[in-house]
C-alpha atoms as a PDB file:
ATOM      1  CA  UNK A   1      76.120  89.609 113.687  1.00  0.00           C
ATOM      2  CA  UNK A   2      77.270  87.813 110.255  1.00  0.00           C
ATOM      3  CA  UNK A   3      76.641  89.208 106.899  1.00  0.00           C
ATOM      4  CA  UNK A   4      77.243  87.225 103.717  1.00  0.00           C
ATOM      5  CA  UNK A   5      78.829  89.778 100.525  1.00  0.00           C
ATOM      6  CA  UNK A   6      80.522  88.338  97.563  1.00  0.00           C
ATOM      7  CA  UNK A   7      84.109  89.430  96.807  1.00  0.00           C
ATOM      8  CA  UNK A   8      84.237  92.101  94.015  1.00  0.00           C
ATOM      9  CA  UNK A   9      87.726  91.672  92.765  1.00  0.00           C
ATOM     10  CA  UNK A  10      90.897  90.339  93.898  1.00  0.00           C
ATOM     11  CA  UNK A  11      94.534  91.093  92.586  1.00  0.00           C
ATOM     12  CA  UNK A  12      98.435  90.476  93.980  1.00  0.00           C
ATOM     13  CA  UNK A  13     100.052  93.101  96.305  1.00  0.00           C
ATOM     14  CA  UNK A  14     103.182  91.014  96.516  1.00  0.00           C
ATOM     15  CA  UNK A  15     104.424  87.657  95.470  1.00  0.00           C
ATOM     16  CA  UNK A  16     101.674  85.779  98.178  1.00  0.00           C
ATOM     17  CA  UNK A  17      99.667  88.865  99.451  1.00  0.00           C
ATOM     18  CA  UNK A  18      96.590  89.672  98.065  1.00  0.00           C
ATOM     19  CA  UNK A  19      93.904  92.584  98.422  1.00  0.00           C
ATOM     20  CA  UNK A  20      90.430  91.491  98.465  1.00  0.00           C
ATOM     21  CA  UNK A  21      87.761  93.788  97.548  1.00  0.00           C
ATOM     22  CA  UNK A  22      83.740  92.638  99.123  1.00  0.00           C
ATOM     23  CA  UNK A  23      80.926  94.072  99.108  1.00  0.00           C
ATOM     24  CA  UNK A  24      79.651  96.559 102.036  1.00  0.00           C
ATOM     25  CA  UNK A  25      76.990  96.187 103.913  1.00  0.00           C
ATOM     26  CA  UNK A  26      74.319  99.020 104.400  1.00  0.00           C
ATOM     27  CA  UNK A  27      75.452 100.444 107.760  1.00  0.00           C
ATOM     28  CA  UNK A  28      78.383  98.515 108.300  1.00  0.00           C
ATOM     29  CA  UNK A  29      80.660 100.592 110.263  1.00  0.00           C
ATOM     30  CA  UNK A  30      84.032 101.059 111.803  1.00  0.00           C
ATOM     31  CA  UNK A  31      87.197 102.824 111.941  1.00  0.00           C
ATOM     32  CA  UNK A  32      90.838 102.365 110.757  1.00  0.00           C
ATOM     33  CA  UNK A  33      92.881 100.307 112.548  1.00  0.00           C
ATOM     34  CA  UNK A  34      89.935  97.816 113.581  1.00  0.00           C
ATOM     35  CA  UNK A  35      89.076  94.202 112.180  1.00  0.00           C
ATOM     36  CA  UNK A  36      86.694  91.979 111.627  1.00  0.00           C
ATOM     37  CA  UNK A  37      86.495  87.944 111.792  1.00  0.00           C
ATOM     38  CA  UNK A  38      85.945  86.726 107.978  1.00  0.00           C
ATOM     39  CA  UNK A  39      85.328  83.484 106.654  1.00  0.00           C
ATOM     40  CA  UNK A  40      84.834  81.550 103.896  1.00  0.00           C
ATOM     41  CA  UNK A  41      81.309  80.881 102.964  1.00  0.00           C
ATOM     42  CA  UNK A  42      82.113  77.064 101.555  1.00  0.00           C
ATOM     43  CA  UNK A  43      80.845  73.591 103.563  1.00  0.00           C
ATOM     44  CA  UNK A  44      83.076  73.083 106.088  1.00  0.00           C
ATOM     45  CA  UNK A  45      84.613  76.577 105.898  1.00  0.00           C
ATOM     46  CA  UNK A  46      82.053  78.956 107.357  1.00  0.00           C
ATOM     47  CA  UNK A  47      82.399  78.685 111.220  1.00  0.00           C
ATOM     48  CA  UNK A  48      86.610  78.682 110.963  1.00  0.00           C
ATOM     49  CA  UNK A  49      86.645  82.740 110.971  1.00  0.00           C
ATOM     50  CA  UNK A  50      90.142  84.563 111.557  1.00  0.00           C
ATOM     51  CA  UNK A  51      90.571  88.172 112.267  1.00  0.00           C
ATOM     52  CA  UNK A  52      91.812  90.699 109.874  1.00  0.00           C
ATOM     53  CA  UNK A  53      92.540  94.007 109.417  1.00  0.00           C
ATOM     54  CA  UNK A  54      89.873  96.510 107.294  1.00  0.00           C
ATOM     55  CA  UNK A  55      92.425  98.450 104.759  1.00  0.00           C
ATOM     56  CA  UNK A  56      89.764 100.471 103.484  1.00  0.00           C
ATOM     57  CA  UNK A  57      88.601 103.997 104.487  1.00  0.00           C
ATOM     58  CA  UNK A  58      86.233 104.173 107.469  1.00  0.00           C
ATOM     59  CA  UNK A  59      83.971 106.097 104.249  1.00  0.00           C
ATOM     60  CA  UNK A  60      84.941 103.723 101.590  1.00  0.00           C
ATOM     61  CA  UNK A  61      81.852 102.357  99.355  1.00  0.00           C
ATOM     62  CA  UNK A  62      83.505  98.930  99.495  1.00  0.00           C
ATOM     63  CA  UNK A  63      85.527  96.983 101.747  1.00  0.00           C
ATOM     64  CA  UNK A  64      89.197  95.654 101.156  1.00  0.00           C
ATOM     65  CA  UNK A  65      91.461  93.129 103.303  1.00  0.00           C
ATOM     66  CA  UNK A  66      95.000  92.457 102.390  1.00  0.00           C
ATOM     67  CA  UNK A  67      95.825  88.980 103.561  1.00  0.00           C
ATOM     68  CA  UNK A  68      99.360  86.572 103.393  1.00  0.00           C
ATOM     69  CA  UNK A  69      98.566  83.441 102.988  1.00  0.00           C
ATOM     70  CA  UNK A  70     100.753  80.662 104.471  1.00  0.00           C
ATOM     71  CA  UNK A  71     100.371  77.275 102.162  1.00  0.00           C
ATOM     72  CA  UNK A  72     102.373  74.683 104.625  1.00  0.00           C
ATOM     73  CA  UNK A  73      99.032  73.559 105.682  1.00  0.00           C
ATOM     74  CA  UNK A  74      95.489  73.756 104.250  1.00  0.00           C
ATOM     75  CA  UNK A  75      94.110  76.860 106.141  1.00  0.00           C
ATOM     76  CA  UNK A  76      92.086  80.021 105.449  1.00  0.00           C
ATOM     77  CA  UNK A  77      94.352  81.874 104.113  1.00  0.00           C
ATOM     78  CA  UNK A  78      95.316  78.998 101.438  1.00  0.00           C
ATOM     79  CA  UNK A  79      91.652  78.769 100.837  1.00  0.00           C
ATOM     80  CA  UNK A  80      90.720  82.742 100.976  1.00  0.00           C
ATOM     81  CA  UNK A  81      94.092  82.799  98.096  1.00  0.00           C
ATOM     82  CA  UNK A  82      91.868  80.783  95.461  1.00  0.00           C
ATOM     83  CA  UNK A  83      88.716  82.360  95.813  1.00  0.00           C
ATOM     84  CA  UNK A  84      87.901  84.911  92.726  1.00  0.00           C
ATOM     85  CA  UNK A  85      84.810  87.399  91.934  1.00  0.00           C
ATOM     86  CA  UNK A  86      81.534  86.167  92.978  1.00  0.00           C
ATOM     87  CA  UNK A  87      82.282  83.667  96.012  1.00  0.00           C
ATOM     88  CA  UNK A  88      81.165  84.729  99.325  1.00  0.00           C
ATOM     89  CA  UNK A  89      82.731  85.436 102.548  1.00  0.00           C
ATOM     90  CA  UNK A  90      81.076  86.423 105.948  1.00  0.00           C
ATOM     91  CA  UNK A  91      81.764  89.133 108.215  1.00  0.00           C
ATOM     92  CA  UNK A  92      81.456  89.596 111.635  1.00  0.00           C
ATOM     93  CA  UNK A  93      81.116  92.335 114.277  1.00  0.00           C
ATOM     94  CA  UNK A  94      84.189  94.729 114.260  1.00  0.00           C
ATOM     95  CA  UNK A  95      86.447  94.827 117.051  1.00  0.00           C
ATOM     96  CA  UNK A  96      90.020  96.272 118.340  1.00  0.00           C
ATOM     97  CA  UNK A  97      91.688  99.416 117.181  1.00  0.00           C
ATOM     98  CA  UNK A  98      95.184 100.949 117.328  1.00  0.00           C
ATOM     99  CA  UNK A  99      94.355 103.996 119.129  1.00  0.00           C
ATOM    100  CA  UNK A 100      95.518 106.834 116.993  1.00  0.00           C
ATOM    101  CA  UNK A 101      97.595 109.467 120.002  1.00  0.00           C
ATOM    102  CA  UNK A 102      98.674 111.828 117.409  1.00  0.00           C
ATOM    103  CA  UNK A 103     101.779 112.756 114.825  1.00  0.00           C
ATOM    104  CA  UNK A 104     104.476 109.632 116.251  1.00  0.00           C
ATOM    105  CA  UNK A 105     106.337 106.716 114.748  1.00  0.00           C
ATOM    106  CA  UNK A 106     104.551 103.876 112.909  1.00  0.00           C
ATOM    107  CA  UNK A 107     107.034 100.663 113.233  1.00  0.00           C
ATOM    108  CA  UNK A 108     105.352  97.250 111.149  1.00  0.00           C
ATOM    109  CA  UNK A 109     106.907  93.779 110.432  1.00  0.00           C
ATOM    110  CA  UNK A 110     105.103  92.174 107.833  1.00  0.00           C
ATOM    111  CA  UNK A 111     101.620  92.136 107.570  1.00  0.00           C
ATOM    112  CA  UNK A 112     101.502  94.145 110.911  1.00  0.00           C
ATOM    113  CA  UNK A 113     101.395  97.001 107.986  1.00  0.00           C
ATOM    114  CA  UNK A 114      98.164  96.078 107.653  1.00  0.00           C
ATOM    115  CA  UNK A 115      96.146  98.513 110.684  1.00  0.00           C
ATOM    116  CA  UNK A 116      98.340 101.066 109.591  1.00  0.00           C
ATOM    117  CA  UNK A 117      97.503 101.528 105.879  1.00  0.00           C
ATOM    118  CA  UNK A 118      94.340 102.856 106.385  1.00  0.00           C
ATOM    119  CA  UNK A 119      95.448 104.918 109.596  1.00  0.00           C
ATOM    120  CA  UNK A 120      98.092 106.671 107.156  1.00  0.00           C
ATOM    121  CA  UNK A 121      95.482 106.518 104.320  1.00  0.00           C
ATOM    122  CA  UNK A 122      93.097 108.893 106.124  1.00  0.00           C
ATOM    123  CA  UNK A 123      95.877 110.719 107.473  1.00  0.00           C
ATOM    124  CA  UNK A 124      97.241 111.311 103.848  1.00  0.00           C
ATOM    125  CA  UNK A 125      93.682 111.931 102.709  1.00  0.00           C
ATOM    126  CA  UNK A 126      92.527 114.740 105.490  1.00  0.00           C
ATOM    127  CA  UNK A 127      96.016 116.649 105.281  1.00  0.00           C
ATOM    128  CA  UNK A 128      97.423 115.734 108.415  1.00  0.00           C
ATOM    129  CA  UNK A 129      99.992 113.430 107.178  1.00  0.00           C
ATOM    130  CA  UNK A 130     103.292 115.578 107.891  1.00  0.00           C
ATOM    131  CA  UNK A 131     104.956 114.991 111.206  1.00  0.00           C
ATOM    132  CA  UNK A 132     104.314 110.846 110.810  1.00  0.00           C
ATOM    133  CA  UNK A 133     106.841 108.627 110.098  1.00  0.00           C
ATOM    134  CA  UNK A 134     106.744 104.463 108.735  1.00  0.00           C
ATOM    135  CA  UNK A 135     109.685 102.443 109.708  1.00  0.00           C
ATOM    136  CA  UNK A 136     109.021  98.877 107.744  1.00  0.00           C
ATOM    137  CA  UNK A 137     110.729  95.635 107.940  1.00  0.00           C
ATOM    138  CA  UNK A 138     110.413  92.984 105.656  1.00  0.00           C
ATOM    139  CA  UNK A 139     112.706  89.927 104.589  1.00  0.00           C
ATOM    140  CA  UNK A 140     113.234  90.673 101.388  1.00  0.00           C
ATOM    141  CA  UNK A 141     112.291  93.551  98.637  1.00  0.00           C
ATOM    142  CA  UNK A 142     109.523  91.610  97.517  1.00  0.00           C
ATOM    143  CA  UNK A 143     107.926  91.608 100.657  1.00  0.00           C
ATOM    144  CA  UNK A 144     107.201  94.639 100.927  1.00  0.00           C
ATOM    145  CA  UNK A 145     103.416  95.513 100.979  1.00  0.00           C
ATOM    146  CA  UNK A 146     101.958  98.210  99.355  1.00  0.00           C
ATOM    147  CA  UNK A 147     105.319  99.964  98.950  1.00  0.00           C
ATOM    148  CA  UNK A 148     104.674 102.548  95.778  1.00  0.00           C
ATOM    149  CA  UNK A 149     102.097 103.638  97.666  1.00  0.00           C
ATOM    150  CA  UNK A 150     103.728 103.630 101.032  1.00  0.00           C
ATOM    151  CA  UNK A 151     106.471 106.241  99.262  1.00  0.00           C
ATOM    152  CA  UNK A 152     103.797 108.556  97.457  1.00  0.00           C
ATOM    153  CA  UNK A 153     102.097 108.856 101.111  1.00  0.00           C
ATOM    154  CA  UNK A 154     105.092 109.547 103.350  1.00  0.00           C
ATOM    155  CA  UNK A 155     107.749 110.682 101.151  1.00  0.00           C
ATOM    156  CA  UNK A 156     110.983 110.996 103.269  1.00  0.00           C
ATOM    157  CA  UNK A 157     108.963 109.830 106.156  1.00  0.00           C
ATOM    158  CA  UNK A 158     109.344 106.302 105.469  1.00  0.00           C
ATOM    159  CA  UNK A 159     111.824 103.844 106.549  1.00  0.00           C
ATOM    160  CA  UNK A 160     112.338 100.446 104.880  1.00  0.00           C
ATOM    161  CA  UNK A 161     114.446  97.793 106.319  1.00  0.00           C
ATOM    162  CA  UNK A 162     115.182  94.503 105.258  1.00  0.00           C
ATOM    163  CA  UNK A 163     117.428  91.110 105.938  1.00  0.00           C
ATOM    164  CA  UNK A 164     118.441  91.317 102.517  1.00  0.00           C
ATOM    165  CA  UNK A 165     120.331  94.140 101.136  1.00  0.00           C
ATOM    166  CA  UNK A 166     118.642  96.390  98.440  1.00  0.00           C
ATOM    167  CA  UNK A 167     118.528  99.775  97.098  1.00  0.00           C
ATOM    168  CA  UNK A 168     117.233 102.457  98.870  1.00  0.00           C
ATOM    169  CA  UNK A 169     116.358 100.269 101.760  1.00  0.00           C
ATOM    170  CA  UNK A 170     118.200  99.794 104.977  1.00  0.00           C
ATOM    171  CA  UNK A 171     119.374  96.803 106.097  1.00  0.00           C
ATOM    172  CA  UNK A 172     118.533  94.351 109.967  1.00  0.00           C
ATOM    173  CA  UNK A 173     115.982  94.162 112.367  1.00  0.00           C
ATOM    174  CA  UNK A 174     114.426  97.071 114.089  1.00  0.00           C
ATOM    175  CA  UNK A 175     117.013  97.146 116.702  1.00  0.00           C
ATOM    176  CA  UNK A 176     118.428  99.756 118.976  1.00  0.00           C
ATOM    177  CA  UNK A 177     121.067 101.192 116.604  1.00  0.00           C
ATOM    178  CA  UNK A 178     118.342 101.645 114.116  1.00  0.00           C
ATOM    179  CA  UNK A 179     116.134 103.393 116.074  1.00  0.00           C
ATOM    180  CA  UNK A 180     118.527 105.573 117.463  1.00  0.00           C
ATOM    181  CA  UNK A 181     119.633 106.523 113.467  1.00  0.00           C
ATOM    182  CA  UNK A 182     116.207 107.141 112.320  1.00  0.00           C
ATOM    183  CA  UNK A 183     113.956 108.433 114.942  1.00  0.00           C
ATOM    184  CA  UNK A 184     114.655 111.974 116.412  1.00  0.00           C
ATOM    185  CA  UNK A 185     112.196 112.325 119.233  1.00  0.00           C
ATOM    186  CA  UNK A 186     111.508 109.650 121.281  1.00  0.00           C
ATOM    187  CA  UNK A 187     108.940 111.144 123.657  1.00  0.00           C
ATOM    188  CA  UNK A 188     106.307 111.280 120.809  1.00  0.00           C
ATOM    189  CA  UNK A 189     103.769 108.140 120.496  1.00  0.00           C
ATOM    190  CA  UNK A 190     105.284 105.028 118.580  1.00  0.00           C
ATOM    191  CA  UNK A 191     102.611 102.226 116.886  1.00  0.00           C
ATOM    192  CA  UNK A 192     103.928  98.970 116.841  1.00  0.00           C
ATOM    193  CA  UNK A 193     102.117  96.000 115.343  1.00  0.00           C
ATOM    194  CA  UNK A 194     104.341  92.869 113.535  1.00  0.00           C
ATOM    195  CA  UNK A 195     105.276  89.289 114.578  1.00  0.00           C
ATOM    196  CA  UNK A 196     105.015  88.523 119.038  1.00  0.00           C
ATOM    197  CA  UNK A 197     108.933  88.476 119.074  1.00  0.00           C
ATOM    198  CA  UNK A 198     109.449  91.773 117.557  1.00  0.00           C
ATOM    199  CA  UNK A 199     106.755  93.775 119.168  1.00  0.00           C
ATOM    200  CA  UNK A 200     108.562  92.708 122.384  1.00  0.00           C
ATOM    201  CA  UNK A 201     111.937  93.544 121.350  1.00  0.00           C
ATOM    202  CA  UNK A 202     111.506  96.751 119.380  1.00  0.00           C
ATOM    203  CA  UNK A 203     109.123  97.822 122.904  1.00  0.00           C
ATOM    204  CA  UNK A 204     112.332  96.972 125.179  1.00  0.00           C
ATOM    205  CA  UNK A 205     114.633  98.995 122.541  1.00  0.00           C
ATOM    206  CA  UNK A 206     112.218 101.759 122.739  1.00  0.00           C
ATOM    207  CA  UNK A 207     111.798 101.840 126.683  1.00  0.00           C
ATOM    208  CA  UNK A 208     115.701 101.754 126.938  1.00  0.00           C
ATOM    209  CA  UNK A 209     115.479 104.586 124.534  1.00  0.00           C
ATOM    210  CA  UNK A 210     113.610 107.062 126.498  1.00  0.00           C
ATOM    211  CA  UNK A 211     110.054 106.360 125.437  1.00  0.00           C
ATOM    212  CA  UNK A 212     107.110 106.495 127.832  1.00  0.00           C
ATOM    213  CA  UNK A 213     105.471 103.119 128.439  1.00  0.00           C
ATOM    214  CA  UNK A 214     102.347 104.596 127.853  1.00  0.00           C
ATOM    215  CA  UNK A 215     103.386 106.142 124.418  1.00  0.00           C
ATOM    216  CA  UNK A 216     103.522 102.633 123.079  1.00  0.00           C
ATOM    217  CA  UNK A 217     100.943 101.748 121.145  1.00  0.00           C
ATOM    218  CA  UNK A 218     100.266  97.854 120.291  1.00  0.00           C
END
């Protein structure tokens, strides 16, 4: 299945992040945490689709993507970066989910925020948000994705951590000793979604910790 909309708007999120807001097809469905292929609807552009993350609500009238894009070479997300209102993109069939197991530990690098923010969204929307917490690591400060919002959704709940030092923000990888100072339970379900070598070391750290293989969400 592919479906042609035009993007509605576009605007930063960070210094080379930007949300994209298409249109929404009549019966297009699926729920947070799943993606979709998209891809540019230019010669030469169409068939080179790459999977992303729906950020919108599963009820949203609109859809929205928040996408890095990475200009060392000419790729999609270059391209998808100069696009504005009124060019087209395709979508595809939806696929994947994080499978949502309940009030645990959310732990992103990077733009493996993405299949979270509309988890936490609809979380923070239905009034079932308490009992979740957000442990975030970025580079820098200016990384950060979505971060106002992150704080008006989870409050105390959320834990920032970068390789720079700043304000309010703690600072390393999401190692051991980190864990072990900002998670209290570790036989509740942990989601885990960032860059191959962190998902595998932050799932060893977490296994050493006490946590249930099975409670690991990826």
């Amino acid at each position: 299945m592919e479906k042609t909309v035009k993007i509605l708007m576009t605007g930063f999120v960070t210094h080379d992040v930007k949300r994209f807001i298409v249109e929404r097809p009549a019966g297009y469905a699926y729920r947070p945490g799943q993606a979709t292929k998209l891809s540019i609807n230019q010669p030469g552009w169409a068939d080179k689709g790459r999977p992303f993350t729906f950020t919108s609500l599963d009820d949203d009238l609109v859809l929205e993507f928040i996408i890095k894009a990475y200009f060392d070479h000419d790729g999609v997300t270059a391209r998808l970066h100069g696009l504005t209102a009124g060019d087209e993109v395709i979508l595809r069939d939806v696929w994947g989910t994080i499978a949502y197991q309940g009030p645990g530990v959310f732990i992103a690098g990077g733009t493996g925020i993405t299949p979270f923010i509309p988890i936490l969204r609809r979380l923070h929307a239905d009034g079932r948000i308490e009992g979740h917490q957000l442990i975030f690591a970025n580079k820098t400060a200016r990384d950060v994705i979505c971060r106002a919002e992150l704080e008006h959704i989870l409050g105390d709940g959320l834990v920032l951590t970068l390789e720079e030092p700043a304000d309010g923000c703690a600072t390393g990888l999401v190692d051991r000793d980190l864990l072990q100072a900002h998670v209290d339970d570790f036989s509740q379900p942990f989601y885990l979604c960032g860059p191959p070598p962190m998902v595998k070391a932050v799932t060893a750290a977490l296994r050493d910790l006490g946590a249930q293989p099975d409670a690991v969400v990826l």
